[in-house]
C-alpha atoms as a PDB file:
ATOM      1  CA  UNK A   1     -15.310   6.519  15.619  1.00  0.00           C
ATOM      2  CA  UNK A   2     -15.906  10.287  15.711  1.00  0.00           C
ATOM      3  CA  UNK A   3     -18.879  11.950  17.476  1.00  0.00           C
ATOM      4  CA  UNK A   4     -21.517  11.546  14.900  1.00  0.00           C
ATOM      5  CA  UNK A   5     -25.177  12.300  14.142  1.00  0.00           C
ATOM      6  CA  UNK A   6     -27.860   9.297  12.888  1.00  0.00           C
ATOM      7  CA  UNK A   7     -30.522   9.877  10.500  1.00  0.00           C
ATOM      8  CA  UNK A   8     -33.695   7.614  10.572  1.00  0.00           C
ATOM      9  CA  UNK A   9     -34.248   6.340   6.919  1.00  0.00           C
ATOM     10  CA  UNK A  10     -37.507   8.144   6.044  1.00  0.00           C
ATOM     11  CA  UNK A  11     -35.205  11.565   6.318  1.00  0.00           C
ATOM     12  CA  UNK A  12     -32.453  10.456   3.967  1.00  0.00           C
ATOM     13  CA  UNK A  13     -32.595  10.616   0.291  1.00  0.00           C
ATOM     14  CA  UNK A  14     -31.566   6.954  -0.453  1.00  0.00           C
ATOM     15  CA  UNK A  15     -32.123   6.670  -3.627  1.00  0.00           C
ATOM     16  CA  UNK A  16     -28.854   8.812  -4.319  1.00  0.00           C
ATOM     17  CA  UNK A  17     -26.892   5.882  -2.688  1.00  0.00           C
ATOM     18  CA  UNK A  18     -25.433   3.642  -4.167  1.00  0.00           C
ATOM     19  CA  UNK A  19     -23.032   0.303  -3.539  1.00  0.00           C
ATOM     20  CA  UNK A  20     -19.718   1.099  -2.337  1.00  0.00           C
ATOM     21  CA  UNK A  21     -16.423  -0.718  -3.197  1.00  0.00           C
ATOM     22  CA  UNK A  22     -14.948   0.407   0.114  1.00  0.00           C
ATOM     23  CA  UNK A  23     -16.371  -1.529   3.466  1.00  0.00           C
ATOM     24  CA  UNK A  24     -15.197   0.501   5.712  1.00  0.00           C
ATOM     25  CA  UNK A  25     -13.459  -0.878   9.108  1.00  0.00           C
ATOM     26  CA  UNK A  26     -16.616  -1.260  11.252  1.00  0.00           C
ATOM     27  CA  UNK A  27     -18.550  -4.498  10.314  1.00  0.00           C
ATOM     28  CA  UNK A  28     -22.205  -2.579  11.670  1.00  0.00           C
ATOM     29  CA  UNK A  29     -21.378   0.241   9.428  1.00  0.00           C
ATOM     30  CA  UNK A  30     -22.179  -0.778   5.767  1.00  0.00           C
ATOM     31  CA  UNK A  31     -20.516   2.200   3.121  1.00  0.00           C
ATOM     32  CA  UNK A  32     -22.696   3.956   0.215  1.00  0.00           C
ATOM     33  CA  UNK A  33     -21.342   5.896  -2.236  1.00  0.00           C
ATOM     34  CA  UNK A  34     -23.097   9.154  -2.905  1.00  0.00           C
ATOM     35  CA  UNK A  35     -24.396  10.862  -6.097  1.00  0.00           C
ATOM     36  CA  UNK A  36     -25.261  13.825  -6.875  1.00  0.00           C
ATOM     37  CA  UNK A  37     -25.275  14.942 -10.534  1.00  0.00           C
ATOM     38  CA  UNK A  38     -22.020  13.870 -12.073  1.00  0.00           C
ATOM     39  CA  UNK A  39     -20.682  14.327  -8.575  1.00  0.00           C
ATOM     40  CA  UNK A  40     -19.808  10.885  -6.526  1.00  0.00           C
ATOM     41  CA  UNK A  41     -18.913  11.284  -2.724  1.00  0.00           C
ATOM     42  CA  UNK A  42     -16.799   7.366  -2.562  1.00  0.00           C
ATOM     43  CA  UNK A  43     -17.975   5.795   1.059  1.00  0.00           C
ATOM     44  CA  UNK A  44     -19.634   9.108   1.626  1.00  0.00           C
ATOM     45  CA  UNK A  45     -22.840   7.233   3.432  1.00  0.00           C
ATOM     46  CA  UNK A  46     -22.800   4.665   6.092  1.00  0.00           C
ATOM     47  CA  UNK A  47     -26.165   2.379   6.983  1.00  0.00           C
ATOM     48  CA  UNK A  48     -26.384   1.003  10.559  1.00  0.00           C
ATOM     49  CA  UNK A  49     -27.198  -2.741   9.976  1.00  0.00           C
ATOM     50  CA  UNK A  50     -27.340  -5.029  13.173  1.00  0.00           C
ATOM     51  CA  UNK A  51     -25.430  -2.931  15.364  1.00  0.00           C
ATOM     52  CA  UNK A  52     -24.130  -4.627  18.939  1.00  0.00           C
ATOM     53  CA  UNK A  53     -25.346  -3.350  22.213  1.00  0.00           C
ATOM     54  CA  UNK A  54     -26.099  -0.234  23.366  1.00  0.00           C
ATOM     55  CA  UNK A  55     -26.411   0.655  19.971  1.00  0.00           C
ATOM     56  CA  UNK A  56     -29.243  -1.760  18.744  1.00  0.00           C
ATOM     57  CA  UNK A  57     -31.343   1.381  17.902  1.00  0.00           C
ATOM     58  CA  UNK A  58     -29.654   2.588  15.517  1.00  0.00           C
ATOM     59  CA  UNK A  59     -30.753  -0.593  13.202  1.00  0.00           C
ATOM     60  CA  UNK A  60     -31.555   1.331   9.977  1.00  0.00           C
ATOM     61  CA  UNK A  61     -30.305   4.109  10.643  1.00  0.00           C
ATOM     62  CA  UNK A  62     -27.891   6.427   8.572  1.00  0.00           C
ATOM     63  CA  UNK A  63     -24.875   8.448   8.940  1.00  0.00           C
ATOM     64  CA  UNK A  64     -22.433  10.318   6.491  1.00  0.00           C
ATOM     65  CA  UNK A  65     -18.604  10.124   6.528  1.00  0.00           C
ATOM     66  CA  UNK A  66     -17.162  13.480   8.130  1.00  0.00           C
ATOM     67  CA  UNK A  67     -13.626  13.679   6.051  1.00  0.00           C
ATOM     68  CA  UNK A  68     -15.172  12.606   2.664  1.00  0.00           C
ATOM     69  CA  UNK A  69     -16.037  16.150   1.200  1.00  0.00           C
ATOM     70  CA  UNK A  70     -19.769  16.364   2.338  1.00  0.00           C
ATOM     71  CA  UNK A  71     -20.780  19.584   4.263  1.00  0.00           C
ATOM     72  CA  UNK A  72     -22.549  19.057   7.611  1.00  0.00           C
ATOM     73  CA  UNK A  73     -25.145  21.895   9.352  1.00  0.00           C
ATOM     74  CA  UNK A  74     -26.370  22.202  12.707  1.00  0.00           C
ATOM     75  CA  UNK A  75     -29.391  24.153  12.628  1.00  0.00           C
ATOM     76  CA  UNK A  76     -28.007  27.094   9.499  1.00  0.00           C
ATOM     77  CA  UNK A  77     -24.431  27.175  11.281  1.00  0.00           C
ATOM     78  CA  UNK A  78     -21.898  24.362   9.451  1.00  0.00           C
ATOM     79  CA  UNK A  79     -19.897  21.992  11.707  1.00  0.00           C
ATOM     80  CA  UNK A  80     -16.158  22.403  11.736  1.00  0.00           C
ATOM     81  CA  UNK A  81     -14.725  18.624  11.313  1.00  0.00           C
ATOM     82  CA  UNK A  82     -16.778  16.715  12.856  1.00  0.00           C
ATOM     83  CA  UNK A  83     -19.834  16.890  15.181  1.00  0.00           C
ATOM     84  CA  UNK A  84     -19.163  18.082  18.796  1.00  0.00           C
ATOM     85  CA  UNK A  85     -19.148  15.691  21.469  1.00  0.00           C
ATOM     86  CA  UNK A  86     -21.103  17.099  24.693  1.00  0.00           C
ATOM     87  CA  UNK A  87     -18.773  15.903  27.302  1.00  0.00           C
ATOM     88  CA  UNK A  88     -15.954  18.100  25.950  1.00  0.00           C
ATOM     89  CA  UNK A  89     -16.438  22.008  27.207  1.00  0.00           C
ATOM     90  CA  UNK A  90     -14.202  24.473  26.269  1.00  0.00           C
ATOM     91  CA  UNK A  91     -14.156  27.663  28.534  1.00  0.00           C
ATOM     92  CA  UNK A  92     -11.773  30.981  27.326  1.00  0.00           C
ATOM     93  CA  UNK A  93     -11.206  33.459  29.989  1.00  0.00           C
ATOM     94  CA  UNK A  94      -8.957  36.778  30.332  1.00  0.00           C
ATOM     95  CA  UNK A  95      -6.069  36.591  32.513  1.00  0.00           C
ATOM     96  CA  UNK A  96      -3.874  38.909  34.754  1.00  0.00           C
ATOM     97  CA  UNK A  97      -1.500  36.295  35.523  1.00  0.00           C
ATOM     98  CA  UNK A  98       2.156  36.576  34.489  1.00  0.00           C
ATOM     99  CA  UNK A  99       3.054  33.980  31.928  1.00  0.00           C
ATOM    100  CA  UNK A 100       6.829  33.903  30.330  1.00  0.00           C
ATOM    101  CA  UNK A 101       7.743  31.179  27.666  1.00  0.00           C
ATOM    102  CA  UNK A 102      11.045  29.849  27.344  1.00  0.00           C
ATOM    103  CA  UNK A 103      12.642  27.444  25.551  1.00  0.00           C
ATOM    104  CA  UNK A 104      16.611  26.630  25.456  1.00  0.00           C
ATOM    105  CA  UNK A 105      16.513  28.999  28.272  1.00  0.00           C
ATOM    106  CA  UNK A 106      16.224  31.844  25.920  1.00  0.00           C
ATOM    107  CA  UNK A 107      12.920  33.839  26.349  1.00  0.00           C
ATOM    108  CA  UNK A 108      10.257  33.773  23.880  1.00  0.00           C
ATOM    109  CA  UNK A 109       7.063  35.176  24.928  1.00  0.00           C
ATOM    110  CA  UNK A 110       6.035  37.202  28.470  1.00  0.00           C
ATOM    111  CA  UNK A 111       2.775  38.538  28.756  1.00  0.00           C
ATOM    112  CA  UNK A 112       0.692  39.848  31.766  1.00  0.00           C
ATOM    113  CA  UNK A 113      -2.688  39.835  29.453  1.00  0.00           C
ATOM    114  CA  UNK A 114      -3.174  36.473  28.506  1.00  0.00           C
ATOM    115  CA  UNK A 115      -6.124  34.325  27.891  1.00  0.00           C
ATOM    116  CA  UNK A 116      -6.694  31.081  29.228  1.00  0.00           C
ATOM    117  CA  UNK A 117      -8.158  28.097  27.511  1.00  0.00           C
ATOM    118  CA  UNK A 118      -9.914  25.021  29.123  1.00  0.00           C
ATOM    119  CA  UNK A 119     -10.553  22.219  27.487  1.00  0.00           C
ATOM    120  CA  UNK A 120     -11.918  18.923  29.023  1.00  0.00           C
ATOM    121  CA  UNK A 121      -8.959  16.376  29.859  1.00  0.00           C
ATOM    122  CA  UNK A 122      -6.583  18.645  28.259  1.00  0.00           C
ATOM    123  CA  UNK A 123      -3.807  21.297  30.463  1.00  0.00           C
ATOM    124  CA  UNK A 124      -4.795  25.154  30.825  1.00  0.00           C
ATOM    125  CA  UNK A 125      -3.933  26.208  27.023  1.00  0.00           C
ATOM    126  CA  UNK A 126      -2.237  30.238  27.994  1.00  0.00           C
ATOM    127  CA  UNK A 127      -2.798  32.264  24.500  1.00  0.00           C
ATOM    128  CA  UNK A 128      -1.158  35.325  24.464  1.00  0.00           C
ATOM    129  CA  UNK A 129      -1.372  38.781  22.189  1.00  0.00           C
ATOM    130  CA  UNK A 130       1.395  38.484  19.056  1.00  0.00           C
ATOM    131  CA  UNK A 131       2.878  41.902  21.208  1.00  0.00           C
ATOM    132  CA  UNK A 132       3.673  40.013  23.802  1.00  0.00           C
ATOM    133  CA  UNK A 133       5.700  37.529  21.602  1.00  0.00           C
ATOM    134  CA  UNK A 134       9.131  37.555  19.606  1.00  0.00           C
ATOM    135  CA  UNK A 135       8.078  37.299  16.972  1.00  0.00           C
ATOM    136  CA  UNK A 136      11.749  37.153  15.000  1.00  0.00           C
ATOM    137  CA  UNK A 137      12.124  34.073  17.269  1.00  0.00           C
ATOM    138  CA  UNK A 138       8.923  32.604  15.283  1.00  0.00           C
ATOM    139  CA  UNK A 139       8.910  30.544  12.136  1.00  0.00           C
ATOM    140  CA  UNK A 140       6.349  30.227   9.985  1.00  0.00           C
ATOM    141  CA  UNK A 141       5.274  26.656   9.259  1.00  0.00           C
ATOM    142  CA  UNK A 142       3.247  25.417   6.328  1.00  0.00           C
ATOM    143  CA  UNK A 143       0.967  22.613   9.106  1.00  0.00           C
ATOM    144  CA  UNK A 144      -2.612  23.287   9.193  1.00  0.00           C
ATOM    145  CA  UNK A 145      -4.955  21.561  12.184  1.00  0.00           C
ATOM    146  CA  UNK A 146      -8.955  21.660  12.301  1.00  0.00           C
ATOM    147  CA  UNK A 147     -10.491  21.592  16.145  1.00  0.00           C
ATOM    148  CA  UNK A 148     -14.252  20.978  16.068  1.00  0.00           C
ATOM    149  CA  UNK A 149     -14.025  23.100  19.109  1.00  0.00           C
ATOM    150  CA  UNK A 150     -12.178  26.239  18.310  1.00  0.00           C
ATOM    151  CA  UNK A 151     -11.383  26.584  14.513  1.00  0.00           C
ATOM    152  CA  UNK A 152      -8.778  26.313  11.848  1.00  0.00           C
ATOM    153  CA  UNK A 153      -5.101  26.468  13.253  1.00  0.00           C
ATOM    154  CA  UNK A 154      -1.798  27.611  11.748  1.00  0.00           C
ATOM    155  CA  UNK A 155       1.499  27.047  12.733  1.00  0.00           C
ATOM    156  CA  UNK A 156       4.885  28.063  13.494  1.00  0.00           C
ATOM    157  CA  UNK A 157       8.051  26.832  14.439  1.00  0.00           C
ATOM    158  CA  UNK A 158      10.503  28.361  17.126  1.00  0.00           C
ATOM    159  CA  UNK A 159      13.949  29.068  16.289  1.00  0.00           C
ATOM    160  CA  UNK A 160      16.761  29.307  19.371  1.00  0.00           C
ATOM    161  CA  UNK A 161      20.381  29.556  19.377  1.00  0.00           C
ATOM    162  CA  UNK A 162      20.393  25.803  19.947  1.00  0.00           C
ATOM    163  CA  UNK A 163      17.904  25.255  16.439  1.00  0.00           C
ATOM    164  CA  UNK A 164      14.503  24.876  15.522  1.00  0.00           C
ATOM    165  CA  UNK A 165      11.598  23.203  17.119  1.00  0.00           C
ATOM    166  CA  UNK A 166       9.293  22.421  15.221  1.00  0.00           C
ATOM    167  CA  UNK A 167       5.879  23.077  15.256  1.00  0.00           C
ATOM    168  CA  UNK A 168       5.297  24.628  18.629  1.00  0.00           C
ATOM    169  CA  UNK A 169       3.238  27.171  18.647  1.00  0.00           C
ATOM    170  CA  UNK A 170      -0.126  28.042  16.855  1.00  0.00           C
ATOM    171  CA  UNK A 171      -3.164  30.540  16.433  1.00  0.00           C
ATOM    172  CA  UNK A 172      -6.764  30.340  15.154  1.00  0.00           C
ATOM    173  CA  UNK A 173      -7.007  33.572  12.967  1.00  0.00           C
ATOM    174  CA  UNK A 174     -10.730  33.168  12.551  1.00  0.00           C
ATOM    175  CA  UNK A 175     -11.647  30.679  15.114  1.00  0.00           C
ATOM    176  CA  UNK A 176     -15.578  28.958  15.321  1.00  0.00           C
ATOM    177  CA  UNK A 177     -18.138  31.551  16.523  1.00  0.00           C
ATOM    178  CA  UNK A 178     -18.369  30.087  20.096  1.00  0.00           C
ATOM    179  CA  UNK A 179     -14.393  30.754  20.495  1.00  0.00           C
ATOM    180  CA  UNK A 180     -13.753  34.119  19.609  1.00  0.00           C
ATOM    181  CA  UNK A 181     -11.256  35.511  22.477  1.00  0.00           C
ATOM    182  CA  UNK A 182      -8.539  33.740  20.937  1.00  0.00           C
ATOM    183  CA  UNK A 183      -8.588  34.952  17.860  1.00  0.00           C
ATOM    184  CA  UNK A 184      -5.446  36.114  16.576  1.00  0.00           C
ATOM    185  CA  UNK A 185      -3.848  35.105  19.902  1.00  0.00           C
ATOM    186  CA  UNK A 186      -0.407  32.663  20.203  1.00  0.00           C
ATOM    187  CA  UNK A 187       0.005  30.095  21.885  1.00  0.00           C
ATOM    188  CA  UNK A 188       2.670  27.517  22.400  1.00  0.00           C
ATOM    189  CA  UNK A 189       2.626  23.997  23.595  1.00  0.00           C
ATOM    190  CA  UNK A 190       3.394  23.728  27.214  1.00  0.00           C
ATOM    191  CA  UNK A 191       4.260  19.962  26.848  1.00  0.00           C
ATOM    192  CA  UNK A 192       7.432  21.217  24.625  1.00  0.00           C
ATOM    193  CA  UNK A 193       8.133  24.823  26.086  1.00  0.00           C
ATOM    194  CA  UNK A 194       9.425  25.834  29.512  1.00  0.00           C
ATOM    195  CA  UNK A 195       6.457  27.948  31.192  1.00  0.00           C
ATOM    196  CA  UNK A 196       6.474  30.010  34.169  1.00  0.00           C
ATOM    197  CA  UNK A 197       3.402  30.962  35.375  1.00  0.00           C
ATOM    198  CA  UNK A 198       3.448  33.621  37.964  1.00  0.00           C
ATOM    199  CA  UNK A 199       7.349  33.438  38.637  1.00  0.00           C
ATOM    200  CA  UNK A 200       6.622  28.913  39.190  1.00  0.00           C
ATOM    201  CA  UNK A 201       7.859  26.909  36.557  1.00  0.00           C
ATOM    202  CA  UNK A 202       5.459  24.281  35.484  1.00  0.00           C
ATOM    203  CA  UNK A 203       6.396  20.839  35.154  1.00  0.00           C
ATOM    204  CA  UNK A 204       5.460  19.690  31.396  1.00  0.00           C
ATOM    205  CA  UNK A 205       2.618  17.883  31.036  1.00  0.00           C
ATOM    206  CA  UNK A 206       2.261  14.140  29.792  1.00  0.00           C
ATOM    207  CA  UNK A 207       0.024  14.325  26.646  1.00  0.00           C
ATOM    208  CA  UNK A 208      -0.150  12.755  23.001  1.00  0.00           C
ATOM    209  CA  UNK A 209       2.104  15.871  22.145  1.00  0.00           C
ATOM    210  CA  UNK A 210       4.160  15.321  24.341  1.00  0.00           C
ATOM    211  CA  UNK A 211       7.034  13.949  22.078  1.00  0.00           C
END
């Protein structure tokens, strides 16, 4: 289940909620359907009923699907996918390090004015400026990702004398207000790319995009 926000009843409009063919996969969770107008949001609401330990106090509660077409605020600023969750920090800070990017041993990026991403549980993310990049090395790709934490991502593939990889490199052209030193910037996956950081190769990490 995604990081989510709970609504006690006497804040929710319930009488635009109605039954809902779909039950959704948690058994606590019961779905509503939504209506507005002529508008109907399928599954858009969910009502907490007899929820298990630790979550007993949401009984009654309410909570609203994230993917389902309804638009969420915190405070006047909208939430990008889903809600945050607060053990998950990203950090973005200017480098001088020297980071190269190869792959088939054929160079594709080398920059000495990167930026450096943290992200909680995830490797050092280097995003470099699109000078510092071949760019006839890069193309692009039609995939489109959505980070809560940085923004709307697009794509590009990497082509080498040895073919294409797919999907290995990305930038956030207008990334979420609390990210903006990385907009515009490249960067590549260091799970599928060779990087040397500071003349040391790094091993490739062990991630879900890993393969």
């Amino acid at each position: 289940m995604l990081p989510t926000y709970c609504i006690p009843p006497s804040d929710v409009r319930s009488e635009l909620f109605g039954p809902s063919q779909d039950r959704g996969p948690i058994e606590f969770l019961v779905n509503h359907d939504v209506r507005a107008g002529d508008l109907v949001v399928p599954g858009g609401a969910q009502l907490f009923r007899d929820p298990p330990e630790p979550l007993r106090e949401l009984d009654g509660h309410w909570t609203f699907s994230w993917d389902a077409g309804l638009t969420w605020f915190e405070e006047a600023l909208e939430v990008h996918v889903h809600a945050r969750d607060p053990r998950t920090r990203v950090d973005v800070l200017p480098s001088e390090r020297h980071v190269r990017i190869e792959l088939d041993g054929e160079l594709v990026a080398d920059s000495r004015r990167p930026h450096a991403l943290f992200e909680t549980t995830l490797p050092t993310r280097w995003y470099l400026p699109p000078d510092d990049v071949r760019s006839e090395m890069l193309v692009p790709s039609d995939t489109i990702t959505r980070c809560p934490y940085k923004g709307t991502a697009s794509y590009w593939s990497v082509r080498t004398s040895k073919g294409v990889h797919r999907d290995i490199a990305w930038s956030y052209p207008d990334p979420v207000v609390e990210c903006p030193r990385i907009a515009g910037l490249i960067c590549f996956y260091n799970e599928k790319v060779d990087l040397i950081l500071d003349g040391v190769r790094e091993a490739r990490p062990q991630t879900p995009w890993s393969s």
